[in-house]
PDB file of N, CA and C in Angstrom:
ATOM      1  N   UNK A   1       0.828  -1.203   0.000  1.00  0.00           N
ATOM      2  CA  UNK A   1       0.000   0.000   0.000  1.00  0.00           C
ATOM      3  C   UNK A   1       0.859   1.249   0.000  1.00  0.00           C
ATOM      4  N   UNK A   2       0.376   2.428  -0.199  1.00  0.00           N
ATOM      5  CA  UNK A   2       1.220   3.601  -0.629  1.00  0.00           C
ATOM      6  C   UNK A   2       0.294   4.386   1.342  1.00  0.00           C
ATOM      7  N   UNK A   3       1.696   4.865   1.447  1.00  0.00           N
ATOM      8  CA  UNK A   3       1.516   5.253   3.225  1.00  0.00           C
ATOM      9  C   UNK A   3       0.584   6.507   2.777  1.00  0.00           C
ATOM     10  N   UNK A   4       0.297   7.006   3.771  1.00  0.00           N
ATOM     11  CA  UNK A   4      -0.792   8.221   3.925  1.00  0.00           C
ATOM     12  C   UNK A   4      -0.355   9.457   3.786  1.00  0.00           C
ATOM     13  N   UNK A   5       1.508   9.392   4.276  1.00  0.00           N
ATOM     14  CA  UNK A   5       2.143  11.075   3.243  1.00  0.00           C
ATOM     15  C   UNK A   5       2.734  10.793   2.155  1.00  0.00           C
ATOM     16  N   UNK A   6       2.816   9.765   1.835  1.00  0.00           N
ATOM     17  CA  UNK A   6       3.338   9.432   0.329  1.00  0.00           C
ATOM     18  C   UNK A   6       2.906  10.536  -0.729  1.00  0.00           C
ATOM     19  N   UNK A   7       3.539  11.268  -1.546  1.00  0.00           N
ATOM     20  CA  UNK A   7       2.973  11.720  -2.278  1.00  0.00           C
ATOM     21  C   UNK A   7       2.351  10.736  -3.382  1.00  0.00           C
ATOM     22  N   UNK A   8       1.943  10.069  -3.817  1.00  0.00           N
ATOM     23  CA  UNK A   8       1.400   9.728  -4.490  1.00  0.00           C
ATOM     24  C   UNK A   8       0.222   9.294  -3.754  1.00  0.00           C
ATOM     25  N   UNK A   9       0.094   9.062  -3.029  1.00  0.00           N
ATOM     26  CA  UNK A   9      -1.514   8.981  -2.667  1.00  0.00           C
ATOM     27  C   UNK A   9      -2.063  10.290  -3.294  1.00  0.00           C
ATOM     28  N   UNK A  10      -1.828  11.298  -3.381  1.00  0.00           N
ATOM     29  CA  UNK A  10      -2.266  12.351  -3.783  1.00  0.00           C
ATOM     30  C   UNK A  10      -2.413  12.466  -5.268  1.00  0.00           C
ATOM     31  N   UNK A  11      -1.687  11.824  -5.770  1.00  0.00           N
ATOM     32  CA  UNK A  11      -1.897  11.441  -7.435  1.00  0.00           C
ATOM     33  C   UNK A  11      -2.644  10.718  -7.621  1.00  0.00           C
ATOM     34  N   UNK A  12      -2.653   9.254  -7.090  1.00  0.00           N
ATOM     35  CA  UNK A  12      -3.993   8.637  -7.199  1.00  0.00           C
ATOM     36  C   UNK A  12      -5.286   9.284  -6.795  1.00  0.00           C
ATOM     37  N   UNK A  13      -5.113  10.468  -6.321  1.00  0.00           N
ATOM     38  CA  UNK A  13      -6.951  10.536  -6.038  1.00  0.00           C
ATOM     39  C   UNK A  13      -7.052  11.794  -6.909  1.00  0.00           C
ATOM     40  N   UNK A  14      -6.228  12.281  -7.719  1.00  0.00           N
ATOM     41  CA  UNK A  14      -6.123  13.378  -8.458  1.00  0.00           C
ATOM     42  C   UNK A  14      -6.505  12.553  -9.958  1.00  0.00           C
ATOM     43  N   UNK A  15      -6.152  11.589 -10.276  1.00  0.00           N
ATOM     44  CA  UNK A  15      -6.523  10.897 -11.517  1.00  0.00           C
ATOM     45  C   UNK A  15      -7.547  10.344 -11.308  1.00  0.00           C
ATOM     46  N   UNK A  16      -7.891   9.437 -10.225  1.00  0.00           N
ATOM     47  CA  UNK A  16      -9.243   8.951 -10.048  1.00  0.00           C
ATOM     48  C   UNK A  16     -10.314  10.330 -10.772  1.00  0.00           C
ATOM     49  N   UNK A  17     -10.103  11.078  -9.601  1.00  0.00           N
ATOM     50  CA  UNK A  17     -11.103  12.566  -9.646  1.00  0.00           C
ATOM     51  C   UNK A  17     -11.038  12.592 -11.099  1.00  0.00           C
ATOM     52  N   UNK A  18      -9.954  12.757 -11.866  1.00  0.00           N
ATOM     53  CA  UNK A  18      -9.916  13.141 -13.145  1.00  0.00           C
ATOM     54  C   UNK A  18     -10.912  11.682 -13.790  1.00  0.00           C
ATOM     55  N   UNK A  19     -10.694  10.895 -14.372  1.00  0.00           N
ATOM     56  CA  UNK A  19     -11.298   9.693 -14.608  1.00  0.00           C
ATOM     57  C   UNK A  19     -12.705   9.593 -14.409  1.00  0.00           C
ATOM     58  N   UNK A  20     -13.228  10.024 -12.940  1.00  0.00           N
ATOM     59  CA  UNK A  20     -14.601  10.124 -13.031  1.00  0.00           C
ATOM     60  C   UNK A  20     -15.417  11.050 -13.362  1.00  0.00           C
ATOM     61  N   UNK A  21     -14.562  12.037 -13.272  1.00  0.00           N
ATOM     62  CA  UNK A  21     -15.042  13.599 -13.764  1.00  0.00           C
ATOM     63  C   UNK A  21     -15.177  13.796 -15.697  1.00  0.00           C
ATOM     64  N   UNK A  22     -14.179  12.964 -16.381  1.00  0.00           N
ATOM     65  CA  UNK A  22     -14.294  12.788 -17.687  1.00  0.00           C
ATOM     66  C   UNK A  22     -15.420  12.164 -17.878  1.00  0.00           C
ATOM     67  N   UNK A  23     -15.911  10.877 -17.155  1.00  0.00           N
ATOM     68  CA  UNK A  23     -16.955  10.109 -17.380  1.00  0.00           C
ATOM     69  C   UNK A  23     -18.385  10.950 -17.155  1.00  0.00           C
ATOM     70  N   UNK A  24     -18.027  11.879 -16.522  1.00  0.00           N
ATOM     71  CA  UNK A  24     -19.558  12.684 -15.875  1.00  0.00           C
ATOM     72  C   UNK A  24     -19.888  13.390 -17.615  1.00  0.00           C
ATOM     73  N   UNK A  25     -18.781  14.160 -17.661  1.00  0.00           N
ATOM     74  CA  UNK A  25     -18.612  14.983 -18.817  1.00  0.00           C
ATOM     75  C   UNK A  25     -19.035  14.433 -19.808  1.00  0.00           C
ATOM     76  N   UNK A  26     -18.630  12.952 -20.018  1.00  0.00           N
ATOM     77  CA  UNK A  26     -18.431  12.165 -21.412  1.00  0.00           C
ATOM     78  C   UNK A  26     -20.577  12.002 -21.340  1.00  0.00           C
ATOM     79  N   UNK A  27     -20.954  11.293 -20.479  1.00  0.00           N
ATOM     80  CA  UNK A  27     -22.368  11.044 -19.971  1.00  0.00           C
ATOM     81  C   UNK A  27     -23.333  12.210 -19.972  1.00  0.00           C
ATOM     82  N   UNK A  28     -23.096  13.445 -19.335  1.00  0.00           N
ATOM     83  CA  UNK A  28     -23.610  14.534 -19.599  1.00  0.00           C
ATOM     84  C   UNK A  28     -23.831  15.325 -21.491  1.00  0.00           C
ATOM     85  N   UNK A  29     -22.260  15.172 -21.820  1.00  0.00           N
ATOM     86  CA  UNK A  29     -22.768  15.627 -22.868  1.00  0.00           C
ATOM     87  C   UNK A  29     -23.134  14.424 -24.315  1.00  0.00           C
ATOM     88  N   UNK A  30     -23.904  13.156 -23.935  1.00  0.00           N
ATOM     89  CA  UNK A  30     -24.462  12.451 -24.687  1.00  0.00           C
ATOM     90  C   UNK A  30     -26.191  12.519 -24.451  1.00  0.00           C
ATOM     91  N   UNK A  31     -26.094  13.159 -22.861  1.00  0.00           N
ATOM     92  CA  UNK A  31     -27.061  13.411 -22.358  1.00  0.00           C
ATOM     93  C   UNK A  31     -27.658  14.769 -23.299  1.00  0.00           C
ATOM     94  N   UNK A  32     -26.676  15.699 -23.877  1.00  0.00           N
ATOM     95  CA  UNK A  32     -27.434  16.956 -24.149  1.00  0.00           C
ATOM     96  C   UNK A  32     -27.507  16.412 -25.665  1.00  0.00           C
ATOM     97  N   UNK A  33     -27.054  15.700 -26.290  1.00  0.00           N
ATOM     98  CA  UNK A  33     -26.926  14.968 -27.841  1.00  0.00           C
ATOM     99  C   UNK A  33     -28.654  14.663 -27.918  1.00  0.00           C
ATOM    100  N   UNK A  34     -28.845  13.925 -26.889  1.00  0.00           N
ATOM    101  CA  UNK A  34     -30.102  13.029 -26.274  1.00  0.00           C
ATOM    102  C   UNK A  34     -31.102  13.941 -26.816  1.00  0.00           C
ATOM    103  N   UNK A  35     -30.927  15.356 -25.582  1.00  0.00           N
ATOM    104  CA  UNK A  35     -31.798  16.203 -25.849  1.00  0.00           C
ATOM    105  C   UNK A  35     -32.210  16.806 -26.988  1.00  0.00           C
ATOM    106  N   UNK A  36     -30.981  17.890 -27.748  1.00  0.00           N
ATOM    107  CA  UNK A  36     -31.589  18.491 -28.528  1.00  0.00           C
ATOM    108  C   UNK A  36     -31.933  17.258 -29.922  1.00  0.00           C
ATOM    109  N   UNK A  37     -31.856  16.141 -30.257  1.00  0.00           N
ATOM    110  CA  UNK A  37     -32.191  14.967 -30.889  1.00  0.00           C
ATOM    111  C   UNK A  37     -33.576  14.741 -30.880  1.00  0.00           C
ATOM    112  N   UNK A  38     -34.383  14.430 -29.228  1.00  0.00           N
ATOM    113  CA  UNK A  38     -35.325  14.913 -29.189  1.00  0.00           C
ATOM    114  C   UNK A  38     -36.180  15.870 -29.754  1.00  0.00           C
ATOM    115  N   UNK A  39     -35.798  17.586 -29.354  1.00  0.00           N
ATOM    116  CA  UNK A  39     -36.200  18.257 -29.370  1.00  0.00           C
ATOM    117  C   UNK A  39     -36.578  18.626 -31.254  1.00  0.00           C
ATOM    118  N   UNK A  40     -35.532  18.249 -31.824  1.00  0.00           N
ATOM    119  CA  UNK A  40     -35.826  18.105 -33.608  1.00  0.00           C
ATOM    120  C   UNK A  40     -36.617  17.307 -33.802  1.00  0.00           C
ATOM    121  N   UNK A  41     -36.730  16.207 -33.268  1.00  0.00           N
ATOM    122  CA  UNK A  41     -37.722  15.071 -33.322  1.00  0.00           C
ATOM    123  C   UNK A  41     -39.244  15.639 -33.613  1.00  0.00           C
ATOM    124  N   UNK A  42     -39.429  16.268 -32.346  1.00  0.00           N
ATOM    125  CA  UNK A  42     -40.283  16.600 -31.865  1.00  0.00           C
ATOM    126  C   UNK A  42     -41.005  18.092 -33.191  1.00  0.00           C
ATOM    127  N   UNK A  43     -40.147  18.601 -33.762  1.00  0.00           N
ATOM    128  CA  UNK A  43     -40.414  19.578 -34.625  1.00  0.00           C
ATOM    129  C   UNK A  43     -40.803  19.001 -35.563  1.00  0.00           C
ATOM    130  N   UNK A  44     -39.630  18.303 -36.039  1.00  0.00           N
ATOM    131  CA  UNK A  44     -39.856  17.126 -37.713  1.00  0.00           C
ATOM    132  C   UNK A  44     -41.124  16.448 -37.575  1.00  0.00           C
ATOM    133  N   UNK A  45     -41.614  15.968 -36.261  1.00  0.00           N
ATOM    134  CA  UNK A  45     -42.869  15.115 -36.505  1.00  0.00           C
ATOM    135  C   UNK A  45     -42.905  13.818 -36.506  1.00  0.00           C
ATOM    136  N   UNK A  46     -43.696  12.902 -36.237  1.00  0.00           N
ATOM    137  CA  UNK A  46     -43.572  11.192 -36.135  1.00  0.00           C
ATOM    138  C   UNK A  46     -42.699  10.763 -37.050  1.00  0.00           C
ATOM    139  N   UNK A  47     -42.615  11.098 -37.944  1.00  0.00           N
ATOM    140  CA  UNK A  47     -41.736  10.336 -39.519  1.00  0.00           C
ATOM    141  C   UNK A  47     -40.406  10.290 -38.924  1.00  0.00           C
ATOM    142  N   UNK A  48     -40.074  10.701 -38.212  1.00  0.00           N
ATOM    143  CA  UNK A  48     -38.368  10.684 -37.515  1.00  0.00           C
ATOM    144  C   UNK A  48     -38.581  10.096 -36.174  1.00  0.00           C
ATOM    145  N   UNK A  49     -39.471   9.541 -35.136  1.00  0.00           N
ATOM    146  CA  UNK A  49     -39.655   9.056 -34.347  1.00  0.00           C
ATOM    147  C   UNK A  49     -38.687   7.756 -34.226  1.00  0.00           C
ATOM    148  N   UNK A  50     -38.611   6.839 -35.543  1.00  0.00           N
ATOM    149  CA  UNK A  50     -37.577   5.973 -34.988  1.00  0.00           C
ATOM    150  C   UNK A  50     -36.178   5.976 -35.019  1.00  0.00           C
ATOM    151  N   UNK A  51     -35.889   7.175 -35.529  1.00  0.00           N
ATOM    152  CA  UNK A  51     -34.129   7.476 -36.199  1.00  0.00           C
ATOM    153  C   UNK A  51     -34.377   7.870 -34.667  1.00  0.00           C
ATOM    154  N   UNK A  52     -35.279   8.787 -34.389  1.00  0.00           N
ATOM    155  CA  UNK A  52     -34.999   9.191 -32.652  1.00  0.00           C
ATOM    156  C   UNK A  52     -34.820   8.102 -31.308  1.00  0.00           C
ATOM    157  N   UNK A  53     -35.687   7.408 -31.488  1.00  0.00           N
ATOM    158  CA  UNK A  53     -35.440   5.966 -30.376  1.00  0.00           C
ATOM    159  C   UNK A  53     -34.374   4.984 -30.889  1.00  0.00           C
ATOM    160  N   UNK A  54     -33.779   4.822 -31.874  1.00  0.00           N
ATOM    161  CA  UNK A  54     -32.383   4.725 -32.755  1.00  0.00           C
ATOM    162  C   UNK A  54     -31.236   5.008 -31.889  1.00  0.00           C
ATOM    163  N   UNK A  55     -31.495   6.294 -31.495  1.00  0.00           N
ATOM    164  CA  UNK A  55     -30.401   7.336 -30.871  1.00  0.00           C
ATOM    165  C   UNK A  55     -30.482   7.107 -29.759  1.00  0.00           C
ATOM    166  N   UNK A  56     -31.754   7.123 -29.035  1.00  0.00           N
ATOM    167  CA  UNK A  56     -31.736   6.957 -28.111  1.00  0.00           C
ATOM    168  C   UNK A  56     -31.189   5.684 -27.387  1.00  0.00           C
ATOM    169  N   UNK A  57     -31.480   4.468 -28.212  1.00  0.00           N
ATOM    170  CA  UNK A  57     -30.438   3.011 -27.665  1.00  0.00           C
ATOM    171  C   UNK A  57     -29.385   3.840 -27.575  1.00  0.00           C
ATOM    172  N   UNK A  58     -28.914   3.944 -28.870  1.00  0.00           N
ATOM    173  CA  UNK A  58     -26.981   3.938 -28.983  1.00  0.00           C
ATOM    174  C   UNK A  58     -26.802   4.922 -28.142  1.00  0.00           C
ATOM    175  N   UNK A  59     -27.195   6.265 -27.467  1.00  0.00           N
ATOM    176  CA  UNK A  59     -26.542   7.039 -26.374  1.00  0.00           C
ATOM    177  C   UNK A  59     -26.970   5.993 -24.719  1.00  0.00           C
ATOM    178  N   UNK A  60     -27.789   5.382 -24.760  1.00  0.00           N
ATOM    179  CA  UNK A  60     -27.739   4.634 -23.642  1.00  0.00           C
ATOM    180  C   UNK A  60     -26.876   3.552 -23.453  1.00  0.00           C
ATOM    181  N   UNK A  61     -26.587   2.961 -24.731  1.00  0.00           N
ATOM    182  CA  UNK A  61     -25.891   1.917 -24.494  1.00  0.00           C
ATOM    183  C   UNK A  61     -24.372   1.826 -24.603  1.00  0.00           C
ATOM    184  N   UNK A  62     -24.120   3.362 -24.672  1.00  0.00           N
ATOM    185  CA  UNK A  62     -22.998   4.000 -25.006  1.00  0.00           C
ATOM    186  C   UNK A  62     -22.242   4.230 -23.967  1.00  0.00           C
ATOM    187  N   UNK A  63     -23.329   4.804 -22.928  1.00  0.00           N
ATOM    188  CA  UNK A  63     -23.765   5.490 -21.386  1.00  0.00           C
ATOM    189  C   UNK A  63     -23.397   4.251 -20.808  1.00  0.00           C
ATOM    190  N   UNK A  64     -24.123   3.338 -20.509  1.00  0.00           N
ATOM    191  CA  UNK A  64     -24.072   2.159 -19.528  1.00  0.00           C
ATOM    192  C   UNK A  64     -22.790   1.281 -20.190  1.00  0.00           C
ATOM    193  N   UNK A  65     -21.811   1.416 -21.256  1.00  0.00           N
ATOM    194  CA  UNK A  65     -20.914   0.447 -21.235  1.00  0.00           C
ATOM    195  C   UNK A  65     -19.929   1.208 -20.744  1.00  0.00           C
ATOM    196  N   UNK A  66     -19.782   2.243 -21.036  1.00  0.00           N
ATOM    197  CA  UNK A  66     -18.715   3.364 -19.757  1.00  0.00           C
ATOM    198  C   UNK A  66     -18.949   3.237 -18.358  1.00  0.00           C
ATOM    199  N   UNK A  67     -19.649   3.146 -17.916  1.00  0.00           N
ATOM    200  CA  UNK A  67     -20.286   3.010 -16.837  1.00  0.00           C
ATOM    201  C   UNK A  67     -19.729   1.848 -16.096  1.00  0.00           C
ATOM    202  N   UNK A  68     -20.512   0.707 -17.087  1.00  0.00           N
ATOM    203  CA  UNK A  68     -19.864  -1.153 -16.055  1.00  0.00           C
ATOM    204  C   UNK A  68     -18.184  -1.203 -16.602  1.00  0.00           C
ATOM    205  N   UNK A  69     -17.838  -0.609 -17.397  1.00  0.00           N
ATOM    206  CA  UNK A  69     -16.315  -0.890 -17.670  1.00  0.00           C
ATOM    207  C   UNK A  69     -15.507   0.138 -16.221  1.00  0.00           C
ATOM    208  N   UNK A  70     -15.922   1.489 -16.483  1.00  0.00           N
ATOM    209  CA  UNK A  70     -15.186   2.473 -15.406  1.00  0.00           C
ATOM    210  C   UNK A  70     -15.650   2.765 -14.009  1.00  0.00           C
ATOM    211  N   UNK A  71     -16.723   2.272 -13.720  1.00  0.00           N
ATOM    212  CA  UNK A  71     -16.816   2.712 -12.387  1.00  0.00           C
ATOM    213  C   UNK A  71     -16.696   1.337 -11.502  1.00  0.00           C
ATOM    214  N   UNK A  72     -16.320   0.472 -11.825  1.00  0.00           N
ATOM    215  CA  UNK A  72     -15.490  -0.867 -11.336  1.00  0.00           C
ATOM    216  C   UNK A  72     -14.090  -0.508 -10.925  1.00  0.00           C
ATOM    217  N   UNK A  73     -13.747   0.134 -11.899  1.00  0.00           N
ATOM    218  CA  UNK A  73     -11.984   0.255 -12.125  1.00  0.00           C
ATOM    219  C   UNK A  73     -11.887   1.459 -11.102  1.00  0.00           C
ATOM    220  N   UNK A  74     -12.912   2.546 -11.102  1.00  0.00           N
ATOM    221  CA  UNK A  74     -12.841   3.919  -9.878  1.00  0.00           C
ATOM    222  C   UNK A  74     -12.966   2.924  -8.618  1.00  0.00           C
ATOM    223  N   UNK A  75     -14.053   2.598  -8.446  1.00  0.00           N
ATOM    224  CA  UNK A  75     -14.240   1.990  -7.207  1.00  0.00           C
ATOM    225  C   UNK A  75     -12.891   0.935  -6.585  1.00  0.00           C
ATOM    226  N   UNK A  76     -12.534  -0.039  -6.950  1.00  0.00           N
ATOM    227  CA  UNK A  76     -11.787  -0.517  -6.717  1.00  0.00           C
ATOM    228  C   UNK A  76     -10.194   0.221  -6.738  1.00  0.00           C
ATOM    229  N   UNK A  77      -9.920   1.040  -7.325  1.00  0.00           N
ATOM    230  CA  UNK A  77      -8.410   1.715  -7.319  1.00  0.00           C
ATOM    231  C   UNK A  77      -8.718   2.826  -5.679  1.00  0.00           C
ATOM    232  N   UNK A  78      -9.928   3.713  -5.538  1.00  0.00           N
ATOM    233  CA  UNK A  78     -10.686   4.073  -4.657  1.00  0.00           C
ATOM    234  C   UNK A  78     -10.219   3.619  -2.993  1.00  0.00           C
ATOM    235  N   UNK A  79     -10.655   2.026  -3.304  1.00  0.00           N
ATOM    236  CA  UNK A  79     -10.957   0.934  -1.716  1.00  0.00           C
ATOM    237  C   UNK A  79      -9.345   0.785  -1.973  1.00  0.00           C
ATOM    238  N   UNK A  80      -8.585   0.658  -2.924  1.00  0.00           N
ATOM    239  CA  UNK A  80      -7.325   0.233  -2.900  1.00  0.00           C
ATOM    240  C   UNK A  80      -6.190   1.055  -2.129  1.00  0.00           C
ATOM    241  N   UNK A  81      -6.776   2.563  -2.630  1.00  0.00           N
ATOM    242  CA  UNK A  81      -5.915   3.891  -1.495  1.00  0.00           C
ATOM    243  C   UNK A  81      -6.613   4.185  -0.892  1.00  0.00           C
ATOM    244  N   UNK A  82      -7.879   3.452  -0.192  1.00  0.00           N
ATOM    245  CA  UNK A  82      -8.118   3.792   1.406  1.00  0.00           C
ATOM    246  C   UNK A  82      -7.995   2.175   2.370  1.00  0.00           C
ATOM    247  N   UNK A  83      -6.937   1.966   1.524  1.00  0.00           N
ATOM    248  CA  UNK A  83      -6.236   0.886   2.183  1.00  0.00           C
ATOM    249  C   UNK A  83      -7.528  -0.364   2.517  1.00  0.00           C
ATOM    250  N   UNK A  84      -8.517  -0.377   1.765  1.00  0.00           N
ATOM    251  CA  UNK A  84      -9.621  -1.093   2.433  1.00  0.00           C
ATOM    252  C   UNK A  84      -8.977  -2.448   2.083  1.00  0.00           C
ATOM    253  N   UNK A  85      -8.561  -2.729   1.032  1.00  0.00           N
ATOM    254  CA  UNK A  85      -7.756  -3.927   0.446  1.00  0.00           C
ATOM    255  C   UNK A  85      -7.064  -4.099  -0.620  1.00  0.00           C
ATOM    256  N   UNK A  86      -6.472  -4.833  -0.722  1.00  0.00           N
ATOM    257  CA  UNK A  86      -5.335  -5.051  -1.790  1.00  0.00           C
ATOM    258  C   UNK A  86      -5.588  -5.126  -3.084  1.00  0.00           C
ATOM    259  N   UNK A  87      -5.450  -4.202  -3.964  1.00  0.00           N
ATOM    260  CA  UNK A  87      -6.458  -4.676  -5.297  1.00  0.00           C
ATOM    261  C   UNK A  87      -5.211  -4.579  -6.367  1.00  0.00           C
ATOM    262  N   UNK A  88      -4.139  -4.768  -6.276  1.00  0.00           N
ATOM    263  CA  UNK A  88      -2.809  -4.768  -7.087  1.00  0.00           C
ATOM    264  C   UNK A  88      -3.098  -5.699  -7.933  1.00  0.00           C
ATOM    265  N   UNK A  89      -3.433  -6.873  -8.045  1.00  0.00           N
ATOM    266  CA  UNK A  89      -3.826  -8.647  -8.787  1.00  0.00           C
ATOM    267  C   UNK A  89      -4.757  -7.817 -10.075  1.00  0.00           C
ATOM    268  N   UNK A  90      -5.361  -6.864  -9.336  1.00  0.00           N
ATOM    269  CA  UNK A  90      -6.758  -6.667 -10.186  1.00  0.00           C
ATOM    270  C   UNK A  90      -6.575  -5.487 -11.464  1.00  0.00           C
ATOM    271  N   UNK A  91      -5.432  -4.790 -10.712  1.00  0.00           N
ATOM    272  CA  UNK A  91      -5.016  -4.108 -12.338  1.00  0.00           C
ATOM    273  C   UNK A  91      -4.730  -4.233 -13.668  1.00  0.00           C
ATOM    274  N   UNK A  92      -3.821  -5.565 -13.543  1.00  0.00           N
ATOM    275  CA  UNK A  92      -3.711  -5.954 -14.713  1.00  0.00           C
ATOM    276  C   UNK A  92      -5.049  -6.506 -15.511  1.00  0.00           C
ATOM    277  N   UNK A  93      -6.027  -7.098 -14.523  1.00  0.00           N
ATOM    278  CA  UNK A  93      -7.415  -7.770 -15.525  1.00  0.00           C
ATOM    279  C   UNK A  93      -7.689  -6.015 -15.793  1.00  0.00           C
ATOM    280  N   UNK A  94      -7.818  -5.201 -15.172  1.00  0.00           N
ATOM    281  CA  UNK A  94      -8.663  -3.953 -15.802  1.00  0.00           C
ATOM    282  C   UNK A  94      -7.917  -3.777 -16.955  1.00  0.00           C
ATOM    283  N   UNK A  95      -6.300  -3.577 -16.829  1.00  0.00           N
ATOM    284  CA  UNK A  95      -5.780  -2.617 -17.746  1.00  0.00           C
ATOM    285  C   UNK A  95      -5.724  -3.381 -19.059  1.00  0.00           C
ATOM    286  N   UNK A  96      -6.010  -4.602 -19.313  1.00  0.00           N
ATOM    287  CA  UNK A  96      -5.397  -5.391 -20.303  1.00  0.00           C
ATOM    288  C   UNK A  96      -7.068  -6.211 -20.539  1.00  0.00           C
ATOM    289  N   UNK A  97      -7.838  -6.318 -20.174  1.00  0.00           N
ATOM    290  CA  UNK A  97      -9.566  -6.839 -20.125  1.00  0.00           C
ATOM    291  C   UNK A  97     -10.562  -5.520 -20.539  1.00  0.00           C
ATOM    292  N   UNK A  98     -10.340  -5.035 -19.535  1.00  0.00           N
ATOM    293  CA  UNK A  98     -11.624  -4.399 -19.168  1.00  0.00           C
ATOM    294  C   UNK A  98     -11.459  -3.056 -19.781  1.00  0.00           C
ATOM    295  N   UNK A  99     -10.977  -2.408 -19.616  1.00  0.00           N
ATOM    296  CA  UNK A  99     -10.792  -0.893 -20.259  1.00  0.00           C
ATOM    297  C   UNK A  99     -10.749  -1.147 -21.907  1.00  0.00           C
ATOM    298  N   UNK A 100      -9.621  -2.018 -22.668  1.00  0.00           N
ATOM    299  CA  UNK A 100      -9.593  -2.100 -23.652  1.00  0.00           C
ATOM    300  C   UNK A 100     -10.751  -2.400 -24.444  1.00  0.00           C
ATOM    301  N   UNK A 101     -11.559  -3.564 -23.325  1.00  0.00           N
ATOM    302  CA  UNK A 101     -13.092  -3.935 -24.296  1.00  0.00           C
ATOM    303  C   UNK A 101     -14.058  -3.136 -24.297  1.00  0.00           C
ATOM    304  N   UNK A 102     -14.174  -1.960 -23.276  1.00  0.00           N
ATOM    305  CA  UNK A 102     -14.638  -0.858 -23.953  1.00  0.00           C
ATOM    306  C   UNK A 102     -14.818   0.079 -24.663  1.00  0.00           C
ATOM    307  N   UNK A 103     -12.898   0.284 -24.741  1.00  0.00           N
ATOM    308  CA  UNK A 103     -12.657   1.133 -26.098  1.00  0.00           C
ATOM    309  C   UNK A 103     -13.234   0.462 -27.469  1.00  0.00           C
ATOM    310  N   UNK A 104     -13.122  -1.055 -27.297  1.00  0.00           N
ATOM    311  CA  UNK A 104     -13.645  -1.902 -28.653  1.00  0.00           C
ATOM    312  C   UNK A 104     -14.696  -2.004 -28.986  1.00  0.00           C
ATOM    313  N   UNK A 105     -15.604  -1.805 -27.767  1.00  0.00           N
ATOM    314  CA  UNK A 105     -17.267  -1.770 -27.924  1.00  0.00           C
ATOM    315  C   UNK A 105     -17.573  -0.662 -28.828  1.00  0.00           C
ATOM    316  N   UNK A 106     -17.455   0.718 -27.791  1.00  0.00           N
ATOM    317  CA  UNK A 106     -17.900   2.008 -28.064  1.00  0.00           C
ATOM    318  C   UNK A 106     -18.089   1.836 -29.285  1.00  0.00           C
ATOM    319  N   UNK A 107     -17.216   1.973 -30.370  1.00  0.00           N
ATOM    320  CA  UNK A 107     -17.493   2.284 -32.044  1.00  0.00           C
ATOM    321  C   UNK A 107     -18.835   1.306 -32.749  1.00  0.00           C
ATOM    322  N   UNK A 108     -18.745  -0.351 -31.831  1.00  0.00           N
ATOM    323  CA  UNK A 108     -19.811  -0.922 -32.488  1.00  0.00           C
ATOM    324  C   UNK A 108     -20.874  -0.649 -32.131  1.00  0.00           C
ATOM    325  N   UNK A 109     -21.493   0.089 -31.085  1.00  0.00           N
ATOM    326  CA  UNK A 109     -22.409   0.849 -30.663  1.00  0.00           C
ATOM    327  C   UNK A 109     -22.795   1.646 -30.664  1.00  0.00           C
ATOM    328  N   UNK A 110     -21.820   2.691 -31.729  1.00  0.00           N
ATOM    329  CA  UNK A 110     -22.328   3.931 -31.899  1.00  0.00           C
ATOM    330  C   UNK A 110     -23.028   3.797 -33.756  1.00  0.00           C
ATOM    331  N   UNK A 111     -22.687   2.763 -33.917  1.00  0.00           N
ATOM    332  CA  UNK A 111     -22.455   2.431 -35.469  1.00  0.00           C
ATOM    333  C   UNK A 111     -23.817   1.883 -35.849  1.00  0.00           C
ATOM    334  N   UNK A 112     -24.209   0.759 -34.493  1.00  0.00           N
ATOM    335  CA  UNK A 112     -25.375  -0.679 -34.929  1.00  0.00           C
ATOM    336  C   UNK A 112     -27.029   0.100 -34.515  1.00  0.00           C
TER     337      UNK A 112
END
């Protein structure tokens, strides 16, 4: 474990912060995509109703695979510098599993 004046404890919770704060950002603004998508929808008239629920999967499913890929990897790096337990074993499945198969998803989901 990294001691409590270590400077790097202070880096780890500075990237975490960063990491989840991108994800808010990344989620928020698919969230405003969402909206004004809608809101044309809503002008154009039923005839675009399903290009709109279209959109609406792929920003959700866009949303929730960021989500189960990164907030596993926050949480656990998280419990790891508040010493709750040892999660060193578990980096390598994130960094080399889990992160990468989301970068691989994203495009087929924004696409299908």
């Amino acid at each position: 474990f990294v001691t409590p004046s270590d400077p790097q404890k202070t880096f780890v919770w500075c990237i975490l912060l960063l990491n989840f704060s991108s994800f808010l950002i990344i989620a928020a603004s698919y969230m405003v995509i969402f909206s004004v998508s809608k809101q044309s929808t809503a002008k154009l008239g039923a005839r675009f109703q399903k290009r709109h629920k279209d959109t609406q999967r792929k920003i959700t499913a866009i949303i929730l695979s960021d989500c189960i890929c990164w907030m596993p990897f926050i949480l656990v790096c998280m419990l790891h510098s508040m010493e709750v337990f040892d999660a060193s074993e578990w980096y390598s499945m994130f960094s080399v599993v889990i992160l990468p198969l989301n970068s691989t998803i994203n495009p087929f989901l924004s696409v299908s």
